[in-house]
C-alpha atoms as a PDB file:
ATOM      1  CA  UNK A   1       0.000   0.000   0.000  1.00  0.00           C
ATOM      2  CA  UNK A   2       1.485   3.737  -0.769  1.00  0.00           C
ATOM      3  CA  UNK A   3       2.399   5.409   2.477  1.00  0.00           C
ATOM      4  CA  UNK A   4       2.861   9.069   0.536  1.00  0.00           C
ATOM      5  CA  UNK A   5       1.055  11.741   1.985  1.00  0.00           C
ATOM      6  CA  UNK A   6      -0.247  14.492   0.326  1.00  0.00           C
ATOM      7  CA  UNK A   7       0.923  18.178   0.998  1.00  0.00           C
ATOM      8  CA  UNK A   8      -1.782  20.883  -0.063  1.00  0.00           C
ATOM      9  CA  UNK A   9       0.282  24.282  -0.936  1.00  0.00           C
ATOM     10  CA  UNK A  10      -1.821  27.026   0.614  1.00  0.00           C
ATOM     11  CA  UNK A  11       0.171  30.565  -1.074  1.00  0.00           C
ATOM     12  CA  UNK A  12      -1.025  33.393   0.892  1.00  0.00           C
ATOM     13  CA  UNK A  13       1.011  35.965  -1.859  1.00  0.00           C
ATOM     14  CA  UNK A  14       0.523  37.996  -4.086  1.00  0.00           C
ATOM     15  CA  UNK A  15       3.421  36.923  -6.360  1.00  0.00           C
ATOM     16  CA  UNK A  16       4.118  33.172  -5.677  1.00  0.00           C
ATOM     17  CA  UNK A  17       4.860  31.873  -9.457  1.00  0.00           C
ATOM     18  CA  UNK A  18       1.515  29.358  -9.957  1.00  0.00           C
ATOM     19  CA  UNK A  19      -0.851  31.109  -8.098  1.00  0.00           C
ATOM     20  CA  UNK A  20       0.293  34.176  -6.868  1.00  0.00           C
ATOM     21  CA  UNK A  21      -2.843  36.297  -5.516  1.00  0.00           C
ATOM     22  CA  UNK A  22      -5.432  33.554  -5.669  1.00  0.00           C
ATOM     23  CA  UNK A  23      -5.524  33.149  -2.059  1.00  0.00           C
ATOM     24  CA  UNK A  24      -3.827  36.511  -0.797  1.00  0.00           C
ATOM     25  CA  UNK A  25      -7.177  37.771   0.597  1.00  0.00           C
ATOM     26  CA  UNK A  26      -7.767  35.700   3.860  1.00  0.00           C
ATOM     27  CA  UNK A  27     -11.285  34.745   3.096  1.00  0.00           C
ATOM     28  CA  UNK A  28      -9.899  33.369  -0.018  1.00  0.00           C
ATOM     29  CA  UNK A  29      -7.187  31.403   1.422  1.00  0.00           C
ATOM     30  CA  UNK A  30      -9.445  29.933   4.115  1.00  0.00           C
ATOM     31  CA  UNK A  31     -12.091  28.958   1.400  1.00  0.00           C
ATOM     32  CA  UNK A  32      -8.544  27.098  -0.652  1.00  0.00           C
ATOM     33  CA  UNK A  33      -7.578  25.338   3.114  1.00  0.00           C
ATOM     34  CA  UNK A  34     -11.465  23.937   3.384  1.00  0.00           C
ATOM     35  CA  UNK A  35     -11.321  22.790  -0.629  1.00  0.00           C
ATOM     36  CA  UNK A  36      -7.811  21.098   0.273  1.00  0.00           C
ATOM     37  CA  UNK A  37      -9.566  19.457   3.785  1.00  0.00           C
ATOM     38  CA  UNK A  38     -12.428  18.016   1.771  1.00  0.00           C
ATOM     39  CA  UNK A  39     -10.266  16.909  -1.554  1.00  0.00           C
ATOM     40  CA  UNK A  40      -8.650  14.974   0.884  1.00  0.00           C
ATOM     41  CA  UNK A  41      -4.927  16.656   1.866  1.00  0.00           C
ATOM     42  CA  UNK A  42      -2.874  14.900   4.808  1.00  0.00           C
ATOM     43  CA  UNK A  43      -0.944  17.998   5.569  1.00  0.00           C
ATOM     44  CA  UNK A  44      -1.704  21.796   4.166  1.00  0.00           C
ATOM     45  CA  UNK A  45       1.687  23.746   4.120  1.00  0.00           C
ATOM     46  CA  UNK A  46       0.506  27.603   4.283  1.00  0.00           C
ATOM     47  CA  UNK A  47       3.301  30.252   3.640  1.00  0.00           C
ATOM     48  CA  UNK A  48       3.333  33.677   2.769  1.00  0.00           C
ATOM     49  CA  UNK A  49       6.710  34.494   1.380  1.00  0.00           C
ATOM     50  CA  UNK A  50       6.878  33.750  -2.433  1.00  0.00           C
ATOM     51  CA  UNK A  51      10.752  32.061  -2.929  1.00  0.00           C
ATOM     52  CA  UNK A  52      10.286  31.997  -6.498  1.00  0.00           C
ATOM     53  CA  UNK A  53      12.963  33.427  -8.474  1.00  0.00           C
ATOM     54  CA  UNK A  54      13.055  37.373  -8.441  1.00  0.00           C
ATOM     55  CA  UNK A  55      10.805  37.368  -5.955  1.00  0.00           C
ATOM     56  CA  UNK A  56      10.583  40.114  -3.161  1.00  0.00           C
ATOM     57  CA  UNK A  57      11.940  39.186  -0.077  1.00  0.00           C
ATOM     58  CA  UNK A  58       9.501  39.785   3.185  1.00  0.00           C
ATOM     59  CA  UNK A  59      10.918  40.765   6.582  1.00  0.00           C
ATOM     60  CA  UNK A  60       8.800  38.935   9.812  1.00  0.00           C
ATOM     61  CA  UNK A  61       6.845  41.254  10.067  1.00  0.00           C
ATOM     62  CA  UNK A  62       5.349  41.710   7.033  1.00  0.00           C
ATOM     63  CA  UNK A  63       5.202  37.632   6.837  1.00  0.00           C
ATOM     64  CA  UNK A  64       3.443  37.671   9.635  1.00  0.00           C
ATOM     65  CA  UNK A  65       0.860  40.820   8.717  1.00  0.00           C
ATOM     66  CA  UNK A  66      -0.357  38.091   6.199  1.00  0.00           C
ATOM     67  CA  UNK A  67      -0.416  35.335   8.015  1.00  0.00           C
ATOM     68  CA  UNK A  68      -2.206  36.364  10.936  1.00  0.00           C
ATOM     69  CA  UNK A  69      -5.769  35.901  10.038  1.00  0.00           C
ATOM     70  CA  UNK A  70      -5.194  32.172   8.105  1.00  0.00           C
ATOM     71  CA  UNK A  71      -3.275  31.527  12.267  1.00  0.00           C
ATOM     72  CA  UNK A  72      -6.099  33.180  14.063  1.00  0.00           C
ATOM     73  CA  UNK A  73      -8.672  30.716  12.261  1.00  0.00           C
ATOM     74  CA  UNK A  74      -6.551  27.502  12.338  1.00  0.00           C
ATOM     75  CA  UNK A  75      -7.813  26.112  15.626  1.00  0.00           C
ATOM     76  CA  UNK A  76     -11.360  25.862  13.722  1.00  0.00           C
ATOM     77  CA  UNK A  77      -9.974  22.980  11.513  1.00  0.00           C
ATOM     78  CA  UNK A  78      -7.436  21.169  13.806  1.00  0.00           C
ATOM     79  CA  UNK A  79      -8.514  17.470  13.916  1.00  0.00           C
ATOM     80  CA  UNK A  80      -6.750  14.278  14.009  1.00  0.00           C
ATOM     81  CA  UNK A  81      -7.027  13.690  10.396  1.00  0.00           C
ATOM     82  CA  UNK A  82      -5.208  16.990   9.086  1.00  0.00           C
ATOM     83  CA  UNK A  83      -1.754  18.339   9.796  1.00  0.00           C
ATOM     84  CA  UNK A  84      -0.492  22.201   9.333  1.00  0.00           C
ATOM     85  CA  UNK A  85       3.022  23.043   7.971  1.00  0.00           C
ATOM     86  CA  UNK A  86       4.432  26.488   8.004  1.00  0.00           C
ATOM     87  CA  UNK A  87       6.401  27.694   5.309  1.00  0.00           C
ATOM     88  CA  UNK A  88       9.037  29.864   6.853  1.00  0.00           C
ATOM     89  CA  UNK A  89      12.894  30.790   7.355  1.00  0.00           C
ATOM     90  CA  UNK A  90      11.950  33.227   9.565  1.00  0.00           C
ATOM     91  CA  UNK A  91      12.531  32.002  13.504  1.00  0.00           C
ATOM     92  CA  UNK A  92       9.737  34.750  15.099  1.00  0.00           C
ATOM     93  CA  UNK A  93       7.120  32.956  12.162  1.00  0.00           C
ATOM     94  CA  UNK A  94       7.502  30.066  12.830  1.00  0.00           C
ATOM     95  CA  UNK A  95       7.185  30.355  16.819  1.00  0.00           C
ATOM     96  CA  UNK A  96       3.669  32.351  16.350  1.00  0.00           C
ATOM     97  CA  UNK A  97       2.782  29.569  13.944  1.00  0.00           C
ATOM     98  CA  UNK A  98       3.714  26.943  16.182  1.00  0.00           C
ATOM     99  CA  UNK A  99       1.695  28.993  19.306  1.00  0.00           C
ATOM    100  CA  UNK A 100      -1.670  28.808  16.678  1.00  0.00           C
ATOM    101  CA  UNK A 101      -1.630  25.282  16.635  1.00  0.00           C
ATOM    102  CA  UNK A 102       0.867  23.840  13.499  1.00  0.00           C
ATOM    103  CA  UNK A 103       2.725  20.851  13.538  1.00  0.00           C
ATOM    104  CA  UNK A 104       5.203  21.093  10.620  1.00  0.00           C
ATOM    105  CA  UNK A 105       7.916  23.817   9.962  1.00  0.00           C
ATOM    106  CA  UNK A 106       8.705  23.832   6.248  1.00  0.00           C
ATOM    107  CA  UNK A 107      11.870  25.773   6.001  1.00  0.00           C
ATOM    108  CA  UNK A 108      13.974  26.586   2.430  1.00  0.00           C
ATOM    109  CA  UNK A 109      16.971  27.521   4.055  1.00  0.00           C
ATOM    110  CA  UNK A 110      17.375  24.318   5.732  1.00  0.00           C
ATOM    111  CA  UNK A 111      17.472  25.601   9.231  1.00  0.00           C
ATOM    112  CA  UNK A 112      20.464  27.363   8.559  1.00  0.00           C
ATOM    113  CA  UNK A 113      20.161  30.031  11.703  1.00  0.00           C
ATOM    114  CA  UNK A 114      20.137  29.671  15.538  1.00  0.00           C
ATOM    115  CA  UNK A 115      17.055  31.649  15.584  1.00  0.00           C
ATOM    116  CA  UNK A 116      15.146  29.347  14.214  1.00  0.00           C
ATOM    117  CA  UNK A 117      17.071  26.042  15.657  1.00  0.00           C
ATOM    118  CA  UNK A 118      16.491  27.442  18.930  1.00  0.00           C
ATOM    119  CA  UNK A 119      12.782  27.502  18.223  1.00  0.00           C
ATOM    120  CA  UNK A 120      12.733  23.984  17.208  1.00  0.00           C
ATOM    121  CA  UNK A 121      14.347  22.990  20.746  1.00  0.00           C
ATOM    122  CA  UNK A 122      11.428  24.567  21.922  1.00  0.00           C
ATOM    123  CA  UNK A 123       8.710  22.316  20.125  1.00  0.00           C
ATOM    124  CA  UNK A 124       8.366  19.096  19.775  1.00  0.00           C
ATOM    125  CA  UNK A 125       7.165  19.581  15.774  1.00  0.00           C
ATOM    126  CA  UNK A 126       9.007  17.753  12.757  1.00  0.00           C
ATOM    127  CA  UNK A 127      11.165  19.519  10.550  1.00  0.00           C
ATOM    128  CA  UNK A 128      11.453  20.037   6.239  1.00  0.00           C
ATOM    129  CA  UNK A 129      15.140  20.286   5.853  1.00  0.00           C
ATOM    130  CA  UNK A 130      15.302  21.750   2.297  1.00  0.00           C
ATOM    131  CA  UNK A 131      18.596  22.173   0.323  1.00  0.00           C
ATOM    132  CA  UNK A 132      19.121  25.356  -1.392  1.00  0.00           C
ATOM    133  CA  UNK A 133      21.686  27.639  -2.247  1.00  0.00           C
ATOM    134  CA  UNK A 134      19.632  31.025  -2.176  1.00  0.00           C
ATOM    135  CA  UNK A 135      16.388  31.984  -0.611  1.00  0.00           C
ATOM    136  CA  UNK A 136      14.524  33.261  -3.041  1.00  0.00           C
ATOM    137  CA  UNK A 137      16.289  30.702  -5.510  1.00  0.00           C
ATOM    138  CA  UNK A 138      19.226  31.969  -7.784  1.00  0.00           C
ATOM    139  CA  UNK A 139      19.001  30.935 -11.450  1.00  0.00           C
ATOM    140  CA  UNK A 140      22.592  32.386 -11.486  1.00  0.00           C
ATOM    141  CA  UNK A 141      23.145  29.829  -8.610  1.00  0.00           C
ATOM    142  CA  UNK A 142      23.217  25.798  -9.238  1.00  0.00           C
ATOM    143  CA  UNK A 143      25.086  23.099  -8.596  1.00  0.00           C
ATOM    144  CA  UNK A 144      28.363  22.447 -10.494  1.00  0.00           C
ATOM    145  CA  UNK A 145      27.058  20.351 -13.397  1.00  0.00           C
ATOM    146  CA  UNK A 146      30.222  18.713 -13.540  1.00  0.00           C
ATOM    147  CA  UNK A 147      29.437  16.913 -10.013  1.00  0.00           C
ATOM    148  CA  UNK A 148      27.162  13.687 -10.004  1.00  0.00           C
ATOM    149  CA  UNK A 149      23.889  16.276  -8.076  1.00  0.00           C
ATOM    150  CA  UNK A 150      22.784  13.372  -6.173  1.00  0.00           C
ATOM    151  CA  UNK A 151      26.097  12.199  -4.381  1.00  0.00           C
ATOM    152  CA  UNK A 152      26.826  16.271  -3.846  1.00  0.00           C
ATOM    153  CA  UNK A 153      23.501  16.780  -2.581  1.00  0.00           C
ATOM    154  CA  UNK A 154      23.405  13.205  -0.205  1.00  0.00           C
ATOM    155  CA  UNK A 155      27.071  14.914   1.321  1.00  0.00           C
ATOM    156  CA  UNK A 156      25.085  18.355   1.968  1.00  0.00           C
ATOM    157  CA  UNK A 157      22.168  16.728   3.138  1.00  0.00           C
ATOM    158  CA  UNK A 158      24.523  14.454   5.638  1.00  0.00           C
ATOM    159  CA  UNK A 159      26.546  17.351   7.099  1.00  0.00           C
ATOM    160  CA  UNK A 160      22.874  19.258   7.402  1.00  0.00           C
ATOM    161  CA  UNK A 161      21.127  17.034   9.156  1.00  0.00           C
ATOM    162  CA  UNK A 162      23.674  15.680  11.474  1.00  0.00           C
ATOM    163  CA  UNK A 163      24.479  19.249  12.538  1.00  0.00           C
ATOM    164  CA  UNK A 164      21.098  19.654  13.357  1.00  0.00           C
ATOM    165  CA  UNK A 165      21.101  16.588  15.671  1.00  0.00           C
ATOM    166  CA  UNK A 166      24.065  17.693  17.090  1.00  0.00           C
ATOM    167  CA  UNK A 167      22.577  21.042  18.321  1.00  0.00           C
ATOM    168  CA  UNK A 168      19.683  18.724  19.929  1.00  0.00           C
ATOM    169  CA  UNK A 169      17.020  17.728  17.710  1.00  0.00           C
ATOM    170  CA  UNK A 170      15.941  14.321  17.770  1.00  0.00           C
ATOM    171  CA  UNK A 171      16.430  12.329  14.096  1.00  0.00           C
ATOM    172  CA  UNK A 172      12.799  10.973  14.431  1.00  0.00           C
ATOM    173  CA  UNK A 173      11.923  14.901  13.873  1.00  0.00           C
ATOM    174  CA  UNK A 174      13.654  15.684  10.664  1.00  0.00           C
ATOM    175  CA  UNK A 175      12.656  15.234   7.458  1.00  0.00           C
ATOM    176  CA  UNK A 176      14.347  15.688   3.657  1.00  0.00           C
ATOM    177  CA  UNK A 177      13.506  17.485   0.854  1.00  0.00           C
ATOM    178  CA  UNK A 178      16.069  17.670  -1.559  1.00  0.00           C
ATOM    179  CA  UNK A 179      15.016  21.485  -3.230  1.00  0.00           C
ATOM    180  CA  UNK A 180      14.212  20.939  -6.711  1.00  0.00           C
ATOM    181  CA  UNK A 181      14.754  24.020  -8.448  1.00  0.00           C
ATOM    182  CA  UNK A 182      17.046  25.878  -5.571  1.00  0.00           C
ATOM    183  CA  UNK A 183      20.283  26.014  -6.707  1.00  0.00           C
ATOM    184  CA  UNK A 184      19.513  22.744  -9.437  1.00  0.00           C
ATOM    185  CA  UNK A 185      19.377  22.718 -12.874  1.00  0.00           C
ATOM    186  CA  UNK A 186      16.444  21.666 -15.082  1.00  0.00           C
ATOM    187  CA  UNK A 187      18.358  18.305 -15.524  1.00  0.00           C
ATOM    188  CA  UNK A 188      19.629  18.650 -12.186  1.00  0.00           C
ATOM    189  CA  UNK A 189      16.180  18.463 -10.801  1.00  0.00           C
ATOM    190  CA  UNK A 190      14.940  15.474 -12.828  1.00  0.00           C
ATOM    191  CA  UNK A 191      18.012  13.312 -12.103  1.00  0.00           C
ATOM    192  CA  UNK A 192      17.538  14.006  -8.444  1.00  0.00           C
ATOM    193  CA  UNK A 193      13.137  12.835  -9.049  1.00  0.00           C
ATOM    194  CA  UNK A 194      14.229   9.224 -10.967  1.00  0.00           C
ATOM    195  CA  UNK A 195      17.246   8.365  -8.393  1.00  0.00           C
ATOM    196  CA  UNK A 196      14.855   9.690  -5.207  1.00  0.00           C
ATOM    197  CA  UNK A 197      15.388   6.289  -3.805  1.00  0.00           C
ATOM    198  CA  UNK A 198      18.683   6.780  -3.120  1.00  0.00           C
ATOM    199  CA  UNK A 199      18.119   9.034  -0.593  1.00  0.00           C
ATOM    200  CA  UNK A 200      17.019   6.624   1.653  1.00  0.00           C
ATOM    201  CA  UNK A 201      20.124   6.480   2.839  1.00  0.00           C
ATOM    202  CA  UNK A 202      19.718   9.654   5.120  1.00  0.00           C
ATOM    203  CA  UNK A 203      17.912   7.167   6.828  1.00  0.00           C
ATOM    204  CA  UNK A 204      14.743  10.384   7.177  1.00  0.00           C
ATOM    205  CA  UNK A 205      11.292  10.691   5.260  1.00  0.00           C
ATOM    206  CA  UNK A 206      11.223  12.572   1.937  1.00  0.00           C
ATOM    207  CA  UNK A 207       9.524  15.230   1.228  1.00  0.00           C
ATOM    208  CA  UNK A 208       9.492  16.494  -2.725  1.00  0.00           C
ATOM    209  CA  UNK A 209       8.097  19.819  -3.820  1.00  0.00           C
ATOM    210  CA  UNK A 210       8.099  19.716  -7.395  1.00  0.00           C
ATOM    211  CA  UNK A 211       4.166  20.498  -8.301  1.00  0.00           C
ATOM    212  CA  UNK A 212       4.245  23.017 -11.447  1.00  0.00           C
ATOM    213  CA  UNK A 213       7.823  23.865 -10.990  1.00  0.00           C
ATOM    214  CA  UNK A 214       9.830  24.870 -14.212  1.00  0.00           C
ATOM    215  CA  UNK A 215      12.039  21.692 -14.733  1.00  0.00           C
ATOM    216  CA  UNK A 216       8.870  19.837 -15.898  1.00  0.00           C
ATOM    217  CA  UNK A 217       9.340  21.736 -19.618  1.00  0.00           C
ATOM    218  CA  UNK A 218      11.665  18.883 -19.825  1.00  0.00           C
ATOM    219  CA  UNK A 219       8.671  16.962 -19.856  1.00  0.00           C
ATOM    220  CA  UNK A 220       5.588  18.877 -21.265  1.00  0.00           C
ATOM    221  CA  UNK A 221       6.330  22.500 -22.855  1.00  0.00           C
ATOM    222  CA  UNK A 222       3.470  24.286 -21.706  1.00  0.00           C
ATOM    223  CA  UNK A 223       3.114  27.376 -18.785  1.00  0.00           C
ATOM    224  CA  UNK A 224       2.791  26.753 -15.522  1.00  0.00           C
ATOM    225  CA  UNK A 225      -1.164  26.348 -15.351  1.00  0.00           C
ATOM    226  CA  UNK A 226      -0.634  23.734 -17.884  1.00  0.00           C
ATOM    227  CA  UNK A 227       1.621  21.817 -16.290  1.00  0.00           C
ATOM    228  CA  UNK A 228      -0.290  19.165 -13.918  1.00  0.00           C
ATOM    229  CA  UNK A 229      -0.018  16.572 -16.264  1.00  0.00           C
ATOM    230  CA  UNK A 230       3.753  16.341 -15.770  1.00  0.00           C
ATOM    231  CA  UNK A 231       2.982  17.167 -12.086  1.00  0.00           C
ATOM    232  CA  UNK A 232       0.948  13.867 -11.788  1.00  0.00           C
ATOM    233  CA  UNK A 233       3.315  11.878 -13.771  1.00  0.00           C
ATOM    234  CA  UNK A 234       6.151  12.802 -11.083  1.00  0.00           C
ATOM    235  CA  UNK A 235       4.210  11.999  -8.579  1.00  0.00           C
ATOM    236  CA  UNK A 236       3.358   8.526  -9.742  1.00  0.00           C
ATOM    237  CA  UNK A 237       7.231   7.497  -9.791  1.00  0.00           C
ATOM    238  CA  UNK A 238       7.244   9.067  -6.056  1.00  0.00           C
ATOM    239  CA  UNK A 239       4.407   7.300  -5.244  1.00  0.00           C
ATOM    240  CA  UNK A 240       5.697   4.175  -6.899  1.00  0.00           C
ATOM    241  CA  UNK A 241       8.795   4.990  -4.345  1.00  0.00           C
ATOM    242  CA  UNK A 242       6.884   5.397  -1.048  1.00  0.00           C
ATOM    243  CA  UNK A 243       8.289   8.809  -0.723  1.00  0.00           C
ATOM    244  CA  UNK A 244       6.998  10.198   2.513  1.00  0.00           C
ATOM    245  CA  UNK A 245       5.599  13.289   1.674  1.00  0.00           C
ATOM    246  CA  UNK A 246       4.799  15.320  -2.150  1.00  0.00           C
ATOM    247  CA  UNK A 247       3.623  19.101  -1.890  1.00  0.00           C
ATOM    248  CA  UNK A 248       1.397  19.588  -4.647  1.00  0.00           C
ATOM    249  CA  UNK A 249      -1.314  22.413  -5.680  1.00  0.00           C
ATOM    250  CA  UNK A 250      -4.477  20.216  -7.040  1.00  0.00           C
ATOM    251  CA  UNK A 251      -5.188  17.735  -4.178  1.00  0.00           C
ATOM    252  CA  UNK A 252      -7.934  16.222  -5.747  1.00  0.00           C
ATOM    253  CA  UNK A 253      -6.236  14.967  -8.639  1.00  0.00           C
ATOM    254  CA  UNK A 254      -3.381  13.368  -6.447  1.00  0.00           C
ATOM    255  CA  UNK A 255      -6.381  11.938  -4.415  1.00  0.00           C
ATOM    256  CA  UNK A 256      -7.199  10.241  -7.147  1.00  0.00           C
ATOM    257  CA  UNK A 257      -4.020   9.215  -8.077  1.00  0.00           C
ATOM    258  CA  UNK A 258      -3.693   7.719  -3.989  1.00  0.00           C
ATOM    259  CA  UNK A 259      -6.815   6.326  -4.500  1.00  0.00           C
ATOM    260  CA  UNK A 260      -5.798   4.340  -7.837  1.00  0.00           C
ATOM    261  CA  UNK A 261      -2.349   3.127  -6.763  1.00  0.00           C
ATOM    262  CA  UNK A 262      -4.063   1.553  -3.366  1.00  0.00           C
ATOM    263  CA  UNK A 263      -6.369  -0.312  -5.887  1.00  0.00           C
ATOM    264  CA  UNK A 264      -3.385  -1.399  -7.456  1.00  0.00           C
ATOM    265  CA  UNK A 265      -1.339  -2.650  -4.296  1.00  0.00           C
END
C-alpha cells in the first residue's frame, strides 16, 4: 500500500509563481484550506513568502501581517485527520505559527540560523530540511554540473542534518527534501526525481516539492497552469517509491491518483 502523503500548498502571496494572488485575501485562502480538507490533503503547508525566483523578499513582520488571520482561524480545523506546515525561514514565524496550533515547519533555508534552531528545541514539531543555495532561488546559482547532483547533494544533506542533531534535535523529527529548483538545474532536478530512492540512505522521510515547478518543460512545454499533467506523472514514480511526503497544488487529482495506486497494491 502507498504510504505518501499528500501536501496541499496554501500561497497566501501575491506573487508566488503558480498562483500568486489567488488566495492573498484571507477569506480566499481559508475557502482554498477547506477545498484542500475536503479533496482529501494529509498535511496543508501555508506560507506567505513567495521564494520563487526574483521574488521580493519579506521581513517577519510583514510575513506575519499576512499570516495572521489564516493563524487566528486555524484552531477551527485542527482534527486528528489533518496536519499544518508552516512555510518559513523566519525564527519569530515560525514560533507564532507553532503557538496557533501547526505541527510542521517547512523551512527553504534548511534551518540554517540559531534563531530558528532554537525555536525547534522549543517544540516538539518535525522539521522540512530543504537544500538550497539562495532563498529566493538563484538561477545564477546551481550546482556544479560537472558533479554527479545526487552524491553532492546526499554529502550536503549528511553534514545538514547531522548538525542539526548535534545542536539537539531528535532524528525521528527531521525530514528531507532535496530542493528541486534551488540552486539545481532543469536536468539537475529530474536526475535528483528518478534516483529519489537513493536518498534513503539519510535514513529520514522525503519530502518532494516539485508540483508546477519549471524543470517539468523537460517533460511537457506548456506554462505553468498547464503543467499538472507532468505534475501527476512525477508523482506517480514518487508514489511508486513510497516517498513520505509530495507538496502539490491540485489535491484532488493526487487523491485520485492515492486512491488508484491503493487499488493497485
Amino acid at each position: 500500500m502507498p504510504k505518501t502523503k499528500l501536501v496541499g500548498i496554501l500561497n497566501v502571496t501575491p506573487d508566488s509563481f503558480s498562483d500568486g494572488g489567488r488566495n492573498f485575501a484571507p477569506d480566499a485562502a481559508i475557502t482554498a484550506l477547506q477545498r484542500m480538507i475536503a479533496d482529501g490533503a494529509d498535511v496543508i503547508d501555508i506560507g506567505a513568502e513567495s521564494t520563487r525566483p526574483g521574488a521580493t523578499p519579506l521581513d517577519a513582520d510583514e510575513e506575519w501581517e499576512r499570516l495572521a488571520p489564516i493563524m487566528a482561524r486555524l484552531p477551527e480545523f485542527i482534527n486528528p485527520y489533518i496536519r499544518f506546515s508552516i512555510d518559513t525561514h523566519h525564527a519569530q514565524t515560525a514560533q507564532k505559527a507553532l503557538e496557533a496550533g501547526v505541527h510542521m515547519v517547512n523551512d527553504v533555508s534548511g534551518f540554517s540560523s540559531v534563531d530558528m534552531i532554537n525555536v525547534m528545541l522549543d517544540s516538539k514539531c518535525q522539521l522540512v530540511v530543504m537544500h538550497s543555495l539562495s532563498v529566493p532561488a538563484d538561477k545564477s546559482e546551481v550546482m556544479d554540473e560537472s558533479l554527479d547532483v545526487v552524491t553532492e547533494l546526499m554529502q550536503a544533506a549528511g553534514q545538514r542534518l547531522q548538525s542539526l542533531v548535534e545542536a539537539g534535535i531528535k532524528p525521528q523529527r527531521l525530514v528531507f527534501d532535496p530542493g528541486l529548483g534551488f540552486g539545481k538545474t532543469p536536468m539537475q532536478s529530474l536526475s535528483i526525481v528518478k534516483r529519489i530512492g537513493e536518498f534513503r540512505e539519510l535514513g529520514v522521510p522525503l519530502y518532494v516539492g516539485h508540483s508546477r515547478k519549471s524543470f517539468l518543460k523537460l517533460l511537457e512545454d506548456n506554462s505553468y497552469m498547464n503543467r499538472d499533467e507532468a505534475t501527476l506523472a512525477i508523482s506517480q514514480h514518487l508514489i511508486d517509491q513510497n516517498v513520505e511526503y509530495i507538496r502539490v497544488h491540485d489535491v484532488a487529482a493526487h487523491r485520485e491518483l492515492m486512491v488508484q495506486a491503493r487499488k493497485r497494491a
